[in-house]
C-alpha atoms as a PDB file:
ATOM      1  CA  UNK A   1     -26.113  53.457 -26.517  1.00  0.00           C
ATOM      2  CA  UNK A   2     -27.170  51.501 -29.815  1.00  0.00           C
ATOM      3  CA  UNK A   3     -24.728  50.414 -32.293  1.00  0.00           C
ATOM      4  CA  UNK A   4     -23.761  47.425 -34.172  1.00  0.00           C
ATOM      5  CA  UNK A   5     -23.311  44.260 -32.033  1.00  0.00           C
ATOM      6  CA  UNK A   6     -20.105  42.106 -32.268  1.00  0.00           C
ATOM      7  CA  UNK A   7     -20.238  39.192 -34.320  1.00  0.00           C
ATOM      8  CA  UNK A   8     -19.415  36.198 -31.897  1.00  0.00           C
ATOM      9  CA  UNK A   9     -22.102  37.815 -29.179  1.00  0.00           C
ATOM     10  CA  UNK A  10     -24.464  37.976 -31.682  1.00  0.00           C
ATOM     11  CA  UNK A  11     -24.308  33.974 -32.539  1.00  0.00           C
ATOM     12  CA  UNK A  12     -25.708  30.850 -30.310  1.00  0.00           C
ATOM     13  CA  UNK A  13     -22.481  29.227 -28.472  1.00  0.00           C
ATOM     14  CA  UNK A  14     -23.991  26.238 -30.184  1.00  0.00           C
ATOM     15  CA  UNK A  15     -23.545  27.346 -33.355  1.00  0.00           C
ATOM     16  CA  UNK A  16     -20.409  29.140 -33.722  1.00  0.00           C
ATOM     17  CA  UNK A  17     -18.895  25.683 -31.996  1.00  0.00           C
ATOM     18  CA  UNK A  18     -20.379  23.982 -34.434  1.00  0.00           C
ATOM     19  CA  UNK A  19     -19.321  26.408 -37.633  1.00  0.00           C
ATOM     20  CA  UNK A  20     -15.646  26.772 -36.105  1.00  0.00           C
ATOM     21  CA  UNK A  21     -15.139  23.065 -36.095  1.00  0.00           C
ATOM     22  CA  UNK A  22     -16.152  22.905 -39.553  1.00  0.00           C
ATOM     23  CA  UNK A  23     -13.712  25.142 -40.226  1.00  0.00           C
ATOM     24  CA  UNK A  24     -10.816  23.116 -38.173  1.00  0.00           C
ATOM     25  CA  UNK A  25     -12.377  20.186 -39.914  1.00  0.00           C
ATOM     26  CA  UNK A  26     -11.402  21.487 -43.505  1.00  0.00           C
ATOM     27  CA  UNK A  27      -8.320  22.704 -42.770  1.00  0.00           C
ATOM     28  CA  UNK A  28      -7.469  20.048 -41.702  1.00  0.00           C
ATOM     29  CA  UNK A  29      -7.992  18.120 -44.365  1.00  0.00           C
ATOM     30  CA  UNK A  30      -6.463  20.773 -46.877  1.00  0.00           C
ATOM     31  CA  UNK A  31      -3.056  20.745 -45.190  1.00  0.00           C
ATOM     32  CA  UNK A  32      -2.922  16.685 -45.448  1.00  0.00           C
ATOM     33  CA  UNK A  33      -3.646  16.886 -49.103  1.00  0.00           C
ATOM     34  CA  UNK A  34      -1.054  20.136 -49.498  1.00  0.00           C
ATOM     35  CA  UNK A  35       1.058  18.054 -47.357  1.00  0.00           C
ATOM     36  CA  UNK A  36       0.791  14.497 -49.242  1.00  0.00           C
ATOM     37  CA  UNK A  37       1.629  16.348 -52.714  1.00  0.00           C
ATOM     38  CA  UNK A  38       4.645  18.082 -51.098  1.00  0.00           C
ATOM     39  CA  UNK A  39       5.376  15.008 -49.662  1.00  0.00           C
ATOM     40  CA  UNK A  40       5.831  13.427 -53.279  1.00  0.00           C
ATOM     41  CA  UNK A  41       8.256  16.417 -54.338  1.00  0.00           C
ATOM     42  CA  UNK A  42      10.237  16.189 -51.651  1.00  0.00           C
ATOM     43  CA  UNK A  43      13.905  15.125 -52.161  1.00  0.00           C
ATOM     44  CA  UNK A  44      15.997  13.430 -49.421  1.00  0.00           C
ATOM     45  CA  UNK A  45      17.759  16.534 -48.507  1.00  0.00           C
ATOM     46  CA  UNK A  46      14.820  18.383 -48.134  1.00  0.00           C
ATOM     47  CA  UNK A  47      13.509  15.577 -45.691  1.00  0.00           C
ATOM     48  CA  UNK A  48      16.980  16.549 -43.757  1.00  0.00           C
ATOM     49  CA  UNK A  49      15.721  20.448 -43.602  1.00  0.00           C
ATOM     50  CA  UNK A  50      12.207  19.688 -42.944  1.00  0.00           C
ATOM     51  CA  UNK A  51      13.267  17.071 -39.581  1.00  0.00           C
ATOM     52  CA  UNK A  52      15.790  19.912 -38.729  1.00  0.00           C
ATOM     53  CA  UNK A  53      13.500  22.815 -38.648  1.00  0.00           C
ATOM     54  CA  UNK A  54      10.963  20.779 -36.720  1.00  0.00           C
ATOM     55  CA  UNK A  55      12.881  19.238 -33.947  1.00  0.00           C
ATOM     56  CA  UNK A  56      13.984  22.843 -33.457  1.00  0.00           C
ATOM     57  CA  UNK A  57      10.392  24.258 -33.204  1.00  0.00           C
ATOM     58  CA  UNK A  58       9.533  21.627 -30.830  1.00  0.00           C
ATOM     59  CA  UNK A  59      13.014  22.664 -28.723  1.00  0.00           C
ATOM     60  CA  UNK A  60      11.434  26.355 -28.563  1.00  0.00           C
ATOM     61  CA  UNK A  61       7.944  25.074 -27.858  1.00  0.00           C
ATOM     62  CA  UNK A  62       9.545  23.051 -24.881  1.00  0.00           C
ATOM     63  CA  UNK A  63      11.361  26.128 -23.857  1.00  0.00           C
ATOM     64  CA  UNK A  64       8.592  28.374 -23.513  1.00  0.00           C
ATOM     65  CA  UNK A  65       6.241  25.525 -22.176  1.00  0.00           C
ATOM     66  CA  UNK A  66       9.276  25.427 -19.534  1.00  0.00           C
ATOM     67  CA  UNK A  67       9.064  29.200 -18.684  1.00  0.00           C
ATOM     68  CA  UNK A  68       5.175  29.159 -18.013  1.00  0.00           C
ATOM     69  CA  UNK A  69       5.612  25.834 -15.900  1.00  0.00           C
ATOM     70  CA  UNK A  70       8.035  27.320 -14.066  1.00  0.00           C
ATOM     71  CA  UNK A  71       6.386  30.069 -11.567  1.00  0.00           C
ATOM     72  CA  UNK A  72       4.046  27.249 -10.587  1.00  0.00           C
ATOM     73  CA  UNK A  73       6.557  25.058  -9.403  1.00  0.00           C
ATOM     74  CA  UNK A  74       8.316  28.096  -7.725  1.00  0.00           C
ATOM     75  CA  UNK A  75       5.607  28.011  -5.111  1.00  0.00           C
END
């Protein structure tokens, strides 16, 4: 059966490593300029909101980090 191949079995390992750090590479980069000019902007209260909605993004990330962890301790 013939029909068009898929795109990431079509490229070298080699080279779509290569091309997708690239990619990380500049975005990267684009989100610490976006975030240096916000940065500037930013008023003290908005500092407040910013710390607030990241320590509780880390809380969930702990949480669910706790819930995989936690069948393999079970055993």
């Amino acid at each position: 059966m013939k029909g068009k191949p898929e795109l990431p079995y079509d490229i070298e390992a080699h080279y779509l490593m290569i091309g997708m750090l690239v990619f990380m590479e500049i975005a990267i980069h684009l989100g610490a300029a976006a975030g240096r000019r916000r940065a500037e902007r930013t008023t003290p209260e908005g500092k407040a909101e910013i710390s607030a909605l990241q320590a509780s993004l880390l809380g969930l990330v702990a949480l669910l980090l706790g819930f995989s962890l936690s069948p393999a301790l079970g055993r």
